[in-house]
Structure formats: C-alpha cells, structure tokens
C-alpha atoms as a PDB file:
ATOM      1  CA  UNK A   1      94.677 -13.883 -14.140  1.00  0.00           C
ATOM      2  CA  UNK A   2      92.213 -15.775 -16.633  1.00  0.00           C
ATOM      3  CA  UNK A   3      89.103 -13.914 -17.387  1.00  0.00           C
ATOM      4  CA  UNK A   4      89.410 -11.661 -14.479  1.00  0.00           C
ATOM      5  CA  UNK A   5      90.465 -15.369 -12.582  1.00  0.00           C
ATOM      6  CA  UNK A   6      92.688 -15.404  -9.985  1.00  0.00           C
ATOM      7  CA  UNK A   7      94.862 -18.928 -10.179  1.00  0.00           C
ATOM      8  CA  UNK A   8      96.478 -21.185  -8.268  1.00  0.00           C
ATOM      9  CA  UNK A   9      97.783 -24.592  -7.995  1.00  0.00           C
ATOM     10  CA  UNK A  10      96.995 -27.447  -5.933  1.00  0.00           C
ATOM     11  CA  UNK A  11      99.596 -30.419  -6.032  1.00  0.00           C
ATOM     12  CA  UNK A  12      98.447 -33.483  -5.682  1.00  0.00           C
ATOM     13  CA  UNK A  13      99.876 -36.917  -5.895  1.00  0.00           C
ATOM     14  CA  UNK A  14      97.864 -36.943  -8.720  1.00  0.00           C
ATOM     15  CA  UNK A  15      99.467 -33.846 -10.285  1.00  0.00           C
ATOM     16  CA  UNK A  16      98.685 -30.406 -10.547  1.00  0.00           C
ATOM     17  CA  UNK A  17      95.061 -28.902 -10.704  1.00  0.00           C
ATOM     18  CA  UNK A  18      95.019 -25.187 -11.475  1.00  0.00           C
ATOM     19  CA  UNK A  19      91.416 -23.430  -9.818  1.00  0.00           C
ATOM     20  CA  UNK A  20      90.420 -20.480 -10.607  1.00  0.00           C
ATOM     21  CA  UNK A  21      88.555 -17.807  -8.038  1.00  0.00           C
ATOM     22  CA  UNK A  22      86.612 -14.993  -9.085  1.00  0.00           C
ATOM     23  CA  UNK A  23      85.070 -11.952  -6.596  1.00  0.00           C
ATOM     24  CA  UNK A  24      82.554 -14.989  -5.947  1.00  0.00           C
ATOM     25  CA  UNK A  25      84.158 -18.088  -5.204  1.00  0.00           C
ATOM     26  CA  UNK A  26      85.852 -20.989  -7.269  1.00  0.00           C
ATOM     27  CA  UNK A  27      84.593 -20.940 -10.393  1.00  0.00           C
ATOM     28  CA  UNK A  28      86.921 -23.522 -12.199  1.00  0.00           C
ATOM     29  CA  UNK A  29      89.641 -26.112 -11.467  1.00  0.00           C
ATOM     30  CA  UNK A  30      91.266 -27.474 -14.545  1.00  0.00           C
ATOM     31  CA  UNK A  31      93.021 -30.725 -14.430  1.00  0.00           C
ATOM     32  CA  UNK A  32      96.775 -31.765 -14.284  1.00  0.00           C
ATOM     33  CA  UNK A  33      98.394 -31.142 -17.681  1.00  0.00           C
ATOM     34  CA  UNK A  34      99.748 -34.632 -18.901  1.00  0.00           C
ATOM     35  CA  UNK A  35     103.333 -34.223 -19.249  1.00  0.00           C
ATOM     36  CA  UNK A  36     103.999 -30.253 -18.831  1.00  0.00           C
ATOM     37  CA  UNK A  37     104.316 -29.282 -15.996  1.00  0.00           C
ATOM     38  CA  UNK A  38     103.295 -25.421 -14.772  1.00  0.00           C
ATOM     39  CA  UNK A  39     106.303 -23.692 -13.050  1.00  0.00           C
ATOM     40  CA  UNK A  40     104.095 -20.604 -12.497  1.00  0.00           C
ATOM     41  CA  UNK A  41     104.769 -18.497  -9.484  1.00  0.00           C
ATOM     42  CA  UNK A  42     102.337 -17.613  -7.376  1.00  0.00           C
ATOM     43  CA  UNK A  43     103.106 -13.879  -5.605  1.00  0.00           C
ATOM     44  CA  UNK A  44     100.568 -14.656  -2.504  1.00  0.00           C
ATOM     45  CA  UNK A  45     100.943 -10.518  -1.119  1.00  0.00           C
ATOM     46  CA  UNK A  46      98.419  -9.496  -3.846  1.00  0.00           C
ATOM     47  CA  UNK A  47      95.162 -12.193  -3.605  1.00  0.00           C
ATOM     48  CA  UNK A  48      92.435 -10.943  -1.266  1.00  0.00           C
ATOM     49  CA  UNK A  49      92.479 -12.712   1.954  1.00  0.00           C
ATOM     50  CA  UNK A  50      88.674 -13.857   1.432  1.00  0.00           C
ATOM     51  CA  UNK A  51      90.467 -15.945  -1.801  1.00  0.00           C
ATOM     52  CA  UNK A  52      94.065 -17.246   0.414  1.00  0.00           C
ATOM     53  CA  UNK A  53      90.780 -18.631   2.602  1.00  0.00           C
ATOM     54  CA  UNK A  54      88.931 -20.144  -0.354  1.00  0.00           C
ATOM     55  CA  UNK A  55      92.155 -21.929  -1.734  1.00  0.00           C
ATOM     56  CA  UNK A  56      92.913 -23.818   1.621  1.00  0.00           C
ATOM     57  CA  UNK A  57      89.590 -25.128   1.985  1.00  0.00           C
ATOM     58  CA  UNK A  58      90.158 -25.608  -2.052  1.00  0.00           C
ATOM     59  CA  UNK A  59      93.117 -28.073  -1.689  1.00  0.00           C
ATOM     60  CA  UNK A  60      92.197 -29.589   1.192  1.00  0.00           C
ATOM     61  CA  UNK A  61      88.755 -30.496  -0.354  1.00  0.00           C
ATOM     62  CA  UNK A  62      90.641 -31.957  -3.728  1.00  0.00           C
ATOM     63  CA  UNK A  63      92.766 -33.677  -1.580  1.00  0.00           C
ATOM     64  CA  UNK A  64      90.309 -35.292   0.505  1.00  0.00           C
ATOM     65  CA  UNK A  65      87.757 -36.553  -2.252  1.00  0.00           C
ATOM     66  CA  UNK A  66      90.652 -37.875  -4.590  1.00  0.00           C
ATOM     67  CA  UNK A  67      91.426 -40.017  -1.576  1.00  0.00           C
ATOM     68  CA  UNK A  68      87.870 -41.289  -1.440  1.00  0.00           C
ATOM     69  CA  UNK A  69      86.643 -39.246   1.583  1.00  0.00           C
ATOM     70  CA  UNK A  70      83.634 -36.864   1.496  1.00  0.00           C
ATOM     71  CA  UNK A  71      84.776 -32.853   2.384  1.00  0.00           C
ATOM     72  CA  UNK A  72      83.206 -29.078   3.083  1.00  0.00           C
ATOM     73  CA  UNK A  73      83.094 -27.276  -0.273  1.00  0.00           C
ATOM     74  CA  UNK A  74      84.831 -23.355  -0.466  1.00  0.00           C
ATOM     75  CA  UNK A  75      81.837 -20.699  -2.333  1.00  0.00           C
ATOM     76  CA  UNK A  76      80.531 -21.576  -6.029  1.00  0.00           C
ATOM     77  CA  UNK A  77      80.570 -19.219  -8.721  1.00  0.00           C
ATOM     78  CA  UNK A  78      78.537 -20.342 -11.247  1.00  0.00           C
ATOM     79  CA  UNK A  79      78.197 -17.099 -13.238  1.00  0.00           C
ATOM     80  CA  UNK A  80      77.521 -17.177 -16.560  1.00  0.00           C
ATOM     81  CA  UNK A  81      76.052 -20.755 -16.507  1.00  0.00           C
ATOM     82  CA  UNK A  82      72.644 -22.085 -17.494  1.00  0.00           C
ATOM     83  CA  UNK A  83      69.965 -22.425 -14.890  1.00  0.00           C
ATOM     84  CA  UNK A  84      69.812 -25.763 -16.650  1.00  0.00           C
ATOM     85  CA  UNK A  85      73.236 -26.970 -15.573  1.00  0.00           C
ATOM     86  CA  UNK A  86      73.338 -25.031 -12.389  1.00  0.00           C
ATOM     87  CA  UNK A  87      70.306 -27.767 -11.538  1.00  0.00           C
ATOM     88  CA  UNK A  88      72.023 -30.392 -12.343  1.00  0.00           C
ATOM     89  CA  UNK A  89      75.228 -29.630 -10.344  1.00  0.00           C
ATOM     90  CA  UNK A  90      73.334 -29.198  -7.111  1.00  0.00           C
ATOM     91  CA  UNK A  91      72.097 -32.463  -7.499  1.00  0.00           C
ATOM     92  CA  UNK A  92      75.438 -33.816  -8.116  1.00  0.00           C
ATOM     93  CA  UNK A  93      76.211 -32.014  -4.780  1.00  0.00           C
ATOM     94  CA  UNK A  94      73.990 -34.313  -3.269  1.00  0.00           C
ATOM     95  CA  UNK A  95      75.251 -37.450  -4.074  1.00  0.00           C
ATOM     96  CA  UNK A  96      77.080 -39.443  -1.370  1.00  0.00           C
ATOM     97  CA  UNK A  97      80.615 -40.042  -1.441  1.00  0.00           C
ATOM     98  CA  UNK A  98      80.877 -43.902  -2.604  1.00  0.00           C
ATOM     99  CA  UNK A  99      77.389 -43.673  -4.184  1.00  0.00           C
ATOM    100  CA  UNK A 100      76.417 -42.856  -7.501  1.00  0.00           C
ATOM    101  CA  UNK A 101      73.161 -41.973  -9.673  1.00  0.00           C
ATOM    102  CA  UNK A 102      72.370 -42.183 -13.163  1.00  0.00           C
ATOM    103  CA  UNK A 103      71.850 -39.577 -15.779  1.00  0.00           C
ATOM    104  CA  UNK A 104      67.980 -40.300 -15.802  1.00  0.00           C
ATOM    105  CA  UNK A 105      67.901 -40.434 -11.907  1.00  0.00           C
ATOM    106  CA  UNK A 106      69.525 -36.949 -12.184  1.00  0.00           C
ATOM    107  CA  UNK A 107      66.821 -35.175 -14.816  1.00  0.00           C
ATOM    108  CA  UNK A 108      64.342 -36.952 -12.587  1.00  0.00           C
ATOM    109  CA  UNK A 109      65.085 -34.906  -9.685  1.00  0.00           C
ATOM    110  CA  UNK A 110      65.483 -31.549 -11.143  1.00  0.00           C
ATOM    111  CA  UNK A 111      61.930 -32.399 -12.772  1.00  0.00           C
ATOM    112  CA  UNK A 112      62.513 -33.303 -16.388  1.00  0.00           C
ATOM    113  CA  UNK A 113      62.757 -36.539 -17.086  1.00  0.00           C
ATOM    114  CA  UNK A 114      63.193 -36.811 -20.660  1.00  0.00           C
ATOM    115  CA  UNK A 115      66.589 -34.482 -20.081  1.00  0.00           C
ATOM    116  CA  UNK A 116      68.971 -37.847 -19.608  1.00  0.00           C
ATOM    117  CA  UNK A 117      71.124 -36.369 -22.772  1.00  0.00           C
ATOM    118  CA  UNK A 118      71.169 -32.913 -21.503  1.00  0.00           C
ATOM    119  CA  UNK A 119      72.163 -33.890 -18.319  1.00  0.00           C
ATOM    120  CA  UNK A 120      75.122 -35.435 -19.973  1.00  0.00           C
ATOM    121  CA  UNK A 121      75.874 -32.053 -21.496  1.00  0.00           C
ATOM    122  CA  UNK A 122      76.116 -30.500 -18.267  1.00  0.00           C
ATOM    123  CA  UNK A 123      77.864 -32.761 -16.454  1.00  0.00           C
ATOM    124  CA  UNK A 124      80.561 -32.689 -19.250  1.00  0.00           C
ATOM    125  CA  UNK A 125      80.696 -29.123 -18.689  1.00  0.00           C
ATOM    126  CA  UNK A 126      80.790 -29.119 -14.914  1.00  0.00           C
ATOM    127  CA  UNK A 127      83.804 -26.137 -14.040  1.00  0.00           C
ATOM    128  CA  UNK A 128      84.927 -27.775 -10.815  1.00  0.00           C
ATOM    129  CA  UNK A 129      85.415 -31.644 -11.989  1.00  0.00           C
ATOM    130  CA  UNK A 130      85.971 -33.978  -8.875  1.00  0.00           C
ATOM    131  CA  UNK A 131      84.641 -30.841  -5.714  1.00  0.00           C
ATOM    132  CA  UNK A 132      81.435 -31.008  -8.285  1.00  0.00           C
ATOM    133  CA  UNK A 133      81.215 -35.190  -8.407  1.00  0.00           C
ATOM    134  CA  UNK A 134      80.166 -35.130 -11.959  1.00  0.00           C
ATOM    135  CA  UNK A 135      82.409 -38.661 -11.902  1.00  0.00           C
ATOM    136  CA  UNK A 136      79.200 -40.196  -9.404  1.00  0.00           C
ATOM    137  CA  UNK A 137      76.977 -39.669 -12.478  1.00  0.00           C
ATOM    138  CA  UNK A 138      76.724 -43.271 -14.546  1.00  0.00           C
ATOM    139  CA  UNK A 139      74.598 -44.502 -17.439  1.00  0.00           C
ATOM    140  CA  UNK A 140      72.134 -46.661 -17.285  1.00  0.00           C
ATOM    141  CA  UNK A 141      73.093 -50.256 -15.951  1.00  0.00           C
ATOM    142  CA  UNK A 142      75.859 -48.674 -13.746  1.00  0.00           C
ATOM    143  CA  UNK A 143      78.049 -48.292 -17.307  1.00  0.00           C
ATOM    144  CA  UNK A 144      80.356 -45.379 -17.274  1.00  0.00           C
ATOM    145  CA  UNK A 145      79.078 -43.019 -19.551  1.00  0.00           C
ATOM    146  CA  UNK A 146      81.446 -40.256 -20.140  1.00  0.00           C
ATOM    147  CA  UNK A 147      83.838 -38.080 -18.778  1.00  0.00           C
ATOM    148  CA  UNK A 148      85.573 -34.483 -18.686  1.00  0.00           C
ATOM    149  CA  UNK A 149      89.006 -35.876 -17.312  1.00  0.00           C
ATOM    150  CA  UNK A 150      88.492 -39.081 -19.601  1.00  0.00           C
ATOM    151  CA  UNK A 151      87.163 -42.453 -18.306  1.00  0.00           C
ATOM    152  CA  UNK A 152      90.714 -43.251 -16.663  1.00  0.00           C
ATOM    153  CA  UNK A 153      90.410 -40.424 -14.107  1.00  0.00           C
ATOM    154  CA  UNK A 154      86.753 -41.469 -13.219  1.00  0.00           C
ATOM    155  CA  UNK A 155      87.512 -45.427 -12.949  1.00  0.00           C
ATOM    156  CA  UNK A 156      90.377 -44.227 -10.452  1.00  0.00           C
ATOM    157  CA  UNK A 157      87.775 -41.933  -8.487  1.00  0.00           C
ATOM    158  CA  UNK A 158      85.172 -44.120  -8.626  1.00  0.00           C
ATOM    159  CA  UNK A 159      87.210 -47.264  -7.108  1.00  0.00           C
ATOM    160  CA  UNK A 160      88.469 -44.606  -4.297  1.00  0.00           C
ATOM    161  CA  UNK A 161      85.281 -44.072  -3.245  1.00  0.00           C
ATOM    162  CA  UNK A 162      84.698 -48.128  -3.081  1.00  0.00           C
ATOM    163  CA  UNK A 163      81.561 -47.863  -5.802  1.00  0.00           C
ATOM    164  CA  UNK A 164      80.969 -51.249  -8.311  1.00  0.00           C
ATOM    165  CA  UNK A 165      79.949 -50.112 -11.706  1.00  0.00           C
ATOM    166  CA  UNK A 166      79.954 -52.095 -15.216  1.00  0.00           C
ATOM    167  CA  UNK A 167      82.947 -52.252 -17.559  1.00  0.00           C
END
C-alpha cells in the first residue's frame, strides 16, 4: 500500500504500469520502470471486491487506448488535486481518440484563456497518464509540447491513435 493505495500491475506489451486505487477509485497509474522489473506479489484475498472490479476495467482500458482504440474509464479519485487541474483533466476526457487539442484550446474551454502555461502544469501532473489523454494535448502548430512519460511514449501513442502532428 502507497499512501493508503492499494497497487497493482497491469502488463502490457509495453511493460508494466503499476495503478493505484484508493476507497474512491484509481487515483494513479505510474509507468513501466525502464529496465527493473517489479516482481511484487499481489495476495488478491485481501482487496475489496469494488477495487478487483476497478482493476479489470483498469487493464482492459490501458490496454485498449495503448492500442489506439477509445475505452470506458473505472471511478476517478482526484483527491487532493486543484480545482484548477481537475478542469483541465475533464477536458482532456473529452478529447476524441485520434484527435488532439492544444494547450490554449484547453484553457479556452475551462474559461481562462491566458492559462496555456498552467495548463501545461497540469497536464504534466495528470495521475492517470494515457486513461487521462494528457498525450492528445499539443502546442501550438500541432508541435509536441511536453510530456510525463517523455516525448517517446507520446510519439508512440499519438501514431496509435493515427493523429499527424509536427516534429
């Protein structure tokens, strides 16, 4: 347990994402660890049923979206988060699989346009990276902009999904 967390692993063919579940719902899914790999057991007899339910929609979610295909969400627990960034994650939720916005597009929509750097902020601190398509978020002129996972992982997600952006 992390923070009260309960975790488990999702393998993936792209390695293995840890999420973690509160009382509430996911809260957090941390990316495969780059050459260390997790040999953590997972005793399933003491997680709460409601979680064991959360998880399989969990991994089959991850699963679907890394392969480019859109996918119901399990709860959100964004405790402990700004209203700010909670904002701007809902509109992230709303972006299309294979369609993207930029980071003025997004502080548009939540109503404050001059927030193009803050919105930045918060997607770089999104807690569930790919369910949360923070990676759909580009700079202006379709450039990349930045990334949690590092601009490798959202190239790869973005050409999954079929989307053109600039180099």
């Amino acid at each position: 347990m992390k923070n009260k967390f309960v975790e488990l692993p999702i393998s993936t063919r792209d390695g293995k994402f840890i999420a973690h579940y509160s009382e509430k719902g996911l809260a957090e899914i941390d990316w495969p660890k780059v050459g260390r790999a997790s040999s953590r057991a997972v005793k399933s007899n003491g997680i709460p049923a409601k979680i064991k339910s959360w998880h399989r929609t969990t991994e089959t979610a991850l699963k679907k979206i890394l392969a480019g295909k859109k996918s119901k969400l399990p709860p959100l627990d964004w405790t402990g988060k700004t209203e700010f960034q909670k904002s701007v994650w809902r509109q992230m939720l709303k972006i299309s699989t294979g369609k993207t916005k930029s980071y003025g597009e997004i502080a548009a929509a939540i109503g404050n346009p001059k927030a193009v750097r803050a919105v930045g902020g918060a997607c770089g601190a999104n807690p569930v990276p790919v369910l949360v398509p923070c990676h759909r978020v580009l700079a202006a002129n379709k450039k990349l902009g930045g990334f949690s996972g590092g601009l490798d992982w959202k190239r790869s997600l973005l050409k999954r999904e079929g989307v053109k952006y600039s180099a």
